[in-house]
N, C-alpha and C. Protein backbone atom coordinates (compact mmCIF):
# COMPACT_ATOMS: atom_id res chain seq x y z
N UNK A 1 231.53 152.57 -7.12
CA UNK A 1 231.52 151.25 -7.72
C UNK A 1 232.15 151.34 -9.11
N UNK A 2 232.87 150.41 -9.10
CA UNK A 2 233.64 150.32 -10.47
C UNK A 2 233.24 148.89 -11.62
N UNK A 3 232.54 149.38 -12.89
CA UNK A 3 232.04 147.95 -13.86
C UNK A 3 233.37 148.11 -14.82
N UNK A 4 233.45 146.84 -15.15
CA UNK A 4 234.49 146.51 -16.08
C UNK A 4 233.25 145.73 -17.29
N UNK A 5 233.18 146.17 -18.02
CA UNK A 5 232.57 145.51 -19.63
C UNK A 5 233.59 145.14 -20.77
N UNK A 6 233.41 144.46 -20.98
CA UNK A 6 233.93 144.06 -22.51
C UNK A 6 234.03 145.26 -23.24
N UNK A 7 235.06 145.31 -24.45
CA UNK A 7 235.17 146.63 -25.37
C UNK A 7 234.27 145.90 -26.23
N UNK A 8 233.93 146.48 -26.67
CA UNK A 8 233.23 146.37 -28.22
C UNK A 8 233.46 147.15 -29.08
N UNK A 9 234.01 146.50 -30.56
CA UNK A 9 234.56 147.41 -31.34
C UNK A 9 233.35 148.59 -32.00
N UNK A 10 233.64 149.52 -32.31
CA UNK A 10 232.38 150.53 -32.99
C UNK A 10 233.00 150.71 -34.44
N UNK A 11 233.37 150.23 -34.39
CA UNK A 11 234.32 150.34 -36.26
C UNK A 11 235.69 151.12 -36.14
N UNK A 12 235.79 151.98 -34.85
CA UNK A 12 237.07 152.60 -34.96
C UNK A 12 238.52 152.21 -34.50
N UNK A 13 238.61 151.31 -34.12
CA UNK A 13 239.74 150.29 -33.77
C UNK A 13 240.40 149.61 -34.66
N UNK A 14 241.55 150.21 -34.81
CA UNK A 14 242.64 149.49 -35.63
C UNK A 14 243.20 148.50 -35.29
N UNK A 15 242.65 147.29 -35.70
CA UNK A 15 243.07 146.09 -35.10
C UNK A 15 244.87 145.68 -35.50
N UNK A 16 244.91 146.18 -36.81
CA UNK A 16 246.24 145.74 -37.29
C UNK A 16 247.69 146.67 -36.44
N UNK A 17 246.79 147.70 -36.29
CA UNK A 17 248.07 148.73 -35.62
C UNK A 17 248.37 147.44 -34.30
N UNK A 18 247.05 147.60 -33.39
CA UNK A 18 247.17 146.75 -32.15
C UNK A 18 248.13 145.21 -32.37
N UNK A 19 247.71 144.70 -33.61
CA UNK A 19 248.41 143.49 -33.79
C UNK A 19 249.85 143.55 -34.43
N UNK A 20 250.33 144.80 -34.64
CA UNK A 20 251.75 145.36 -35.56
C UNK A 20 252.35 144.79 -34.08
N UNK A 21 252.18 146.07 -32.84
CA UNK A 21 252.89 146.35 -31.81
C UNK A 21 252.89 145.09 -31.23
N UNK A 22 251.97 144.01 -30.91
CA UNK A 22 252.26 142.99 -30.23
C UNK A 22 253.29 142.00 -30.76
N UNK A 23 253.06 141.71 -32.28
CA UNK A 23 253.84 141.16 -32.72
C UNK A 23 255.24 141.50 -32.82
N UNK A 24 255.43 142.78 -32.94
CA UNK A 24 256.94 143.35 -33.23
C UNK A 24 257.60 142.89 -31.74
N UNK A 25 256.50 142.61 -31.05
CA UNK A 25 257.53 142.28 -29.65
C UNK A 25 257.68 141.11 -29.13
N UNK A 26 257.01 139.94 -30.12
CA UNK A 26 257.29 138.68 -29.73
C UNK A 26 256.03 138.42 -28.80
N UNK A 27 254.73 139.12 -28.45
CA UNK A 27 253.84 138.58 -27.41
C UNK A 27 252.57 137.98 -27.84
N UNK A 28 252.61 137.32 -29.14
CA UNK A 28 251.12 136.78 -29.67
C UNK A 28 249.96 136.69 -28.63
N UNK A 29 250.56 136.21 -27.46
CA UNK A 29 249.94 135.98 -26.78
C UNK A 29 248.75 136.85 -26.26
N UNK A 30 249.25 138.26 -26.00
CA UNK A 30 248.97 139.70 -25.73
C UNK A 30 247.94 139.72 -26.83
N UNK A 31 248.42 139.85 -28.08
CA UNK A 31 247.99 139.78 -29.21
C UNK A 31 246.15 138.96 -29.31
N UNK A 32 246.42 137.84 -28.98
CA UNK A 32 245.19 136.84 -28.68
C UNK A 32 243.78 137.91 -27.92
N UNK A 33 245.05 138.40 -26.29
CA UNK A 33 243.96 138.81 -25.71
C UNK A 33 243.21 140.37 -25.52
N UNK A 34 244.06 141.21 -26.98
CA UNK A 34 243.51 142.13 -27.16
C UNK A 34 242.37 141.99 -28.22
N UNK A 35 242.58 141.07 -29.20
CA UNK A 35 241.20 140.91 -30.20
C UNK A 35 240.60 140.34 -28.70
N UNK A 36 240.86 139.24 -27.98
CA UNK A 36 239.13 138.52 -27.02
C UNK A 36 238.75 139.99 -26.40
N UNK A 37 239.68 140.71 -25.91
CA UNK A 37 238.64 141.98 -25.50
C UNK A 37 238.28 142.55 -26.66
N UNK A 38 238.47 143.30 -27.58
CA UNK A 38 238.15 144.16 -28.29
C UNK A 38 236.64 143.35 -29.16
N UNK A 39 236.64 142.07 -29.06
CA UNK A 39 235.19 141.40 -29.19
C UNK A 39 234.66 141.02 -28.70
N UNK A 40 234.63 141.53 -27.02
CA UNK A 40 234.10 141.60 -26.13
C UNK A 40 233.69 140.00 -25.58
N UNK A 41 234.73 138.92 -25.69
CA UNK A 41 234.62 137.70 -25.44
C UNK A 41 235.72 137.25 -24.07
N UNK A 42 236.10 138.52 -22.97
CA UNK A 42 236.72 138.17 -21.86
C UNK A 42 235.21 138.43 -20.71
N UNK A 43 235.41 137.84 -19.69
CA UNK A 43 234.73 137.81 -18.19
C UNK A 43 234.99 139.75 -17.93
N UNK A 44 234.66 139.94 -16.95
CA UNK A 44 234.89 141.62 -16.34
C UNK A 44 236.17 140.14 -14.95
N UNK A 45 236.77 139.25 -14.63
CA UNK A 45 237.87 139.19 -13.97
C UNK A 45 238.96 138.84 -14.85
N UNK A 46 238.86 138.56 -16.35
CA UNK A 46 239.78 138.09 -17.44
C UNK A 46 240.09 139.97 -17.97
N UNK A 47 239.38 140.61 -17.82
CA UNK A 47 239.60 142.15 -18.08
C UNK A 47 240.36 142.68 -17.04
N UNK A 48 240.07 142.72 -16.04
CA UNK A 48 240.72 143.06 -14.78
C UNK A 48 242.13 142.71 -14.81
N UNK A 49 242.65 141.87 -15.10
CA UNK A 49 244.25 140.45 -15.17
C UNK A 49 244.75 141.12 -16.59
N UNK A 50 243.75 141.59 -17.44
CA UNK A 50 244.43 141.71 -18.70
C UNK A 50 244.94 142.79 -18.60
N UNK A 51 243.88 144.32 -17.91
CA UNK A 51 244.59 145.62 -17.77
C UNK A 51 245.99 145.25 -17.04
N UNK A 52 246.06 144.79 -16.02
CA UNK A 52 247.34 144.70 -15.14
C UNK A 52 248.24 144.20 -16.00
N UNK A 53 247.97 142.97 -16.77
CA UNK A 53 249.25 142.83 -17.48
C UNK A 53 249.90 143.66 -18.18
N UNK A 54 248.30 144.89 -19.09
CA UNK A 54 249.09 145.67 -19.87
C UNK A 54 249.97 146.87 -19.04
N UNK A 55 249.39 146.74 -17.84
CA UNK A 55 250.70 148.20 -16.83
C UNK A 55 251.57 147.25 -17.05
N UNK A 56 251.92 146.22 -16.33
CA UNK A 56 253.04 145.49 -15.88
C UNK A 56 253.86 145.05 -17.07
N UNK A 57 253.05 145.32 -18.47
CA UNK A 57 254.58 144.72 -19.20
C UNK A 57 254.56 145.98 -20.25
N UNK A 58 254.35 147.31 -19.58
CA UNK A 58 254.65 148.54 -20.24
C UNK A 58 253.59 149.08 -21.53
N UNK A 59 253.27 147.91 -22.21
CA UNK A 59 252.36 148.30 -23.23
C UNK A 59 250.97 149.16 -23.05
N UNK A 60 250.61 149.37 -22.36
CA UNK A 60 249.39 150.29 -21.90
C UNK A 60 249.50 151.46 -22.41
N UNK A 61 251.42 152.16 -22.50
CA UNK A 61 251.54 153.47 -23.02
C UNK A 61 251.61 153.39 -24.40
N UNK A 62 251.83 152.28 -25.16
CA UNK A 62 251.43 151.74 -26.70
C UNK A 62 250.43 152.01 -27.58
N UNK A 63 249.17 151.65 -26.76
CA UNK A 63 247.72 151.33 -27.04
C UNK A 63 247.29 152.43 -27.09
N UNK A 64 245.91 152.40 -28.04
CA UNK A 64 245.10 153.77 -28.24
C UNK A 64 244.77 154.05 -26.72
N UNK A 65 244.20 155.17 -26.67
CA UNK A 65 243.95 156.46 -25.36
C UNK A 65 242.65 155.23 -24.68
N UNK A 66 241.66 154.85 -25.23
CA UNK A 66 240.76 153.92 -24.25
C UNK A 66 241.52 153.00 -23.20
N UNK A 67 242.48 152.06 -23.56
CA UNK A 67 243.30 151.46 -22.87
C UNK A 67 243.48 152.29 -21.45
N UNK A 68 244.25 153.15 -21.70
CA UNK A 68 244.77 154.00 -20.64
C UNK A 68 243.78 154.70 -19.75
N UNK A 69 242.86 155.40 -20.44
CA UNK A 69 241.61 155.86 -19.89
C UNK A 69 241.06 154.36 -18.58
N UNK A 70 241.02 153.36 -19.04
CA UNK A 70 240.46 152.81 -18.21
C UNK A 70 241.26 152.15 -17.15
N UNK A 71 242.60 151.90 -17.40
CA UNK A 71 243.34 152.29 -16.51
C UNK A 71 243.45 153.06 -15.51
N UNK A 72 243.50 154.22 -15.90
CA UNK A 72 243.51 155.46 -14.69
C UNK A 72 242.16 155.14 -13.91
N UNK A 73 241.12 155.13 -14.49
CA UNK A 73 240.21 155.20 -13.84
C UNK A 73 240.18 153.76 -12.87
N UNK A 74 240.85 152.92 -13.24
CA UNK A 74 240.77 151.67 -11.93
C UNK A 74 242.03 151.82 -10.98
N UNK A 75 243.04 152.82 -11.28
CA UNK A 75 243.95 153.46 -9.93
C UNK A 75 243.40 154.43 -9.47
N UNK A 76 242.38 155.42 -10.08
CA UNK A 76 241.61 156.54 -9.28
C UNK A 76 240.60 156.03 -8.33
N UNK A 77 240.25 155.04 -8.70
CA UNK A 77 238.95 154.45 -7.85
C UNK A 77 239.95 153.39 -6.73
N UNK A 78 241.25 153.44 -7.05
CA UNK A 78 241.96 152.55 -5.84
C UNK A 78 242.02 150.80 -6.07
N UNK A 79 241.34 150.59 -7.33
CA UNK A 79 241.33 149.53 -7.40
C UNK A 79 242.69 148.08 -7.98
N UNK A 80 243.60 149.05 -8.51
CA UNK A 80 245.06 148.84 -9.27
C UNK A 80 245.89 150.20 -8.66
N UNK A 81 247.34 149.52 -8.34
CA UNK A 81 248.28 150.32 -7.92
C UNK A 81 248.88 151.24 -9.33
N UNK A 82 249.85 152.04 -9.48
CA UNK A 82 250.26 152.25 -10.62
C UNK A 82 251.47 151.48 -11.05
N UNK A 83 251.71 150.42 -10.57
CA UNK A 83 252.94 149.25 -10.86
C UNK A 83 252.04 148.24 -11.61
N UNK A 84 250.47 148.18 -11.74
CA UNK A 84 249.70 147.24 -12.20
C UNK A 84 249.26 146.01 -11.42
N UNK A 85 248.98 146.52 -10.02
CA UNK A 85 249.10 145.27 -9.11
C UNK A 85 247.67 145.02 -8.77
N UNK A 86 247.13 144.52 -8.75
CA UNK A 86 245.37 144.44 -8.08
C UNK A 86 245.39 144.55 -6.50
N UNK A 87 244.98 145.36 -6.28
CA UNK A 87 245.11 145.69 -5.04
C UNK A 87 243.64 145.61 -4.17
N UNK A 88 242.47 146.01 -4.88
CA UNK A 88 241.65 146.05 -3.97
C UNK A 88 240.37 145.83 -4.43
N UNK A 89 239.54 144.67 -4.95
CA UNK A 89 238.03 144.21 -5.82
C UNK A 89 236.97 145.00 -5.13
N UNK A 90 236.85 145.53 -4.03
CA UNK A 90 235.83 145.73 -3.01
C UNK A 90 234.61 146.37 -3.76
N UNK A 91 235.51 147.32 -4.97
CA UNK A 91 235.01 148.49 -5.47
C UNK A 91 234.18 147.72 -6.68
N UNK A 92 234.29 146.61 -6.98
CA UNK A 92 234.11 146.35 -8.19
C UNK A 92 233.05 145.30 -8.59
N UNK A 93 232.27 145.32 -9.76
CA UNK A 93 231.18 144.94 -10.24
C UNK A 93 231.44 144.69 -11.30
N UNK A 94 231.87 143.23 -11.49
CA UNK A 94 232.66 142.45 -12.57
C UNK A 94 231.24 141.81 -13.83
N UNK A 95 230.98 142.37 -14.77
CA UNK A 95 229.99 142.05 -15.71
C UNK A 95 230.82 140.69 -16.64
């Protein structure tokens, strides 16, 4: 079984680095929905849509090591392809 939680910041998250890279690329948008996770104000299916976007529009290899970490772990468990595609909820226990 796979839970998706909200991040919650612990003080060590550089919000400005996160908000440098989004902005330098034109995606405020991105931008928006890395502070709603990082203050833990997305659903576990608004988390799910958000990892995929970050495979699918490359930025995942950007982001600090948590990003990615939880990544892998939702293509190890089968639940995301490695193109960022949602492939399979069965596994999953959306908080």
């Amino acid at each position: 079984m796979v839970e998706l939680y909200a991040c919650r910041d612990d003080g060590g998250t550089d919000f400005n680095t996160l908000i440098e890279i989004c902005m330098a690329e034109g995606s405020f948008n991105l931008t928006s929905k890395i502070i709603d996770y990082e203050t833990g104000q997305m659903t576990g299916w608004e988390i799910l849509d958000f990892y995929s976007e970050l495979v699918k529009s490359g930025y995942i290899n950007q982001l600090q090591g948590h990003y990615g970490r939880q990544v892998r772990h939702l293509m190890d468990e089968g639940v995301m392809d490695e193109q960022g595609n949602i492939v399979d909820t069965s596994k999953l226990t959306l908080l």
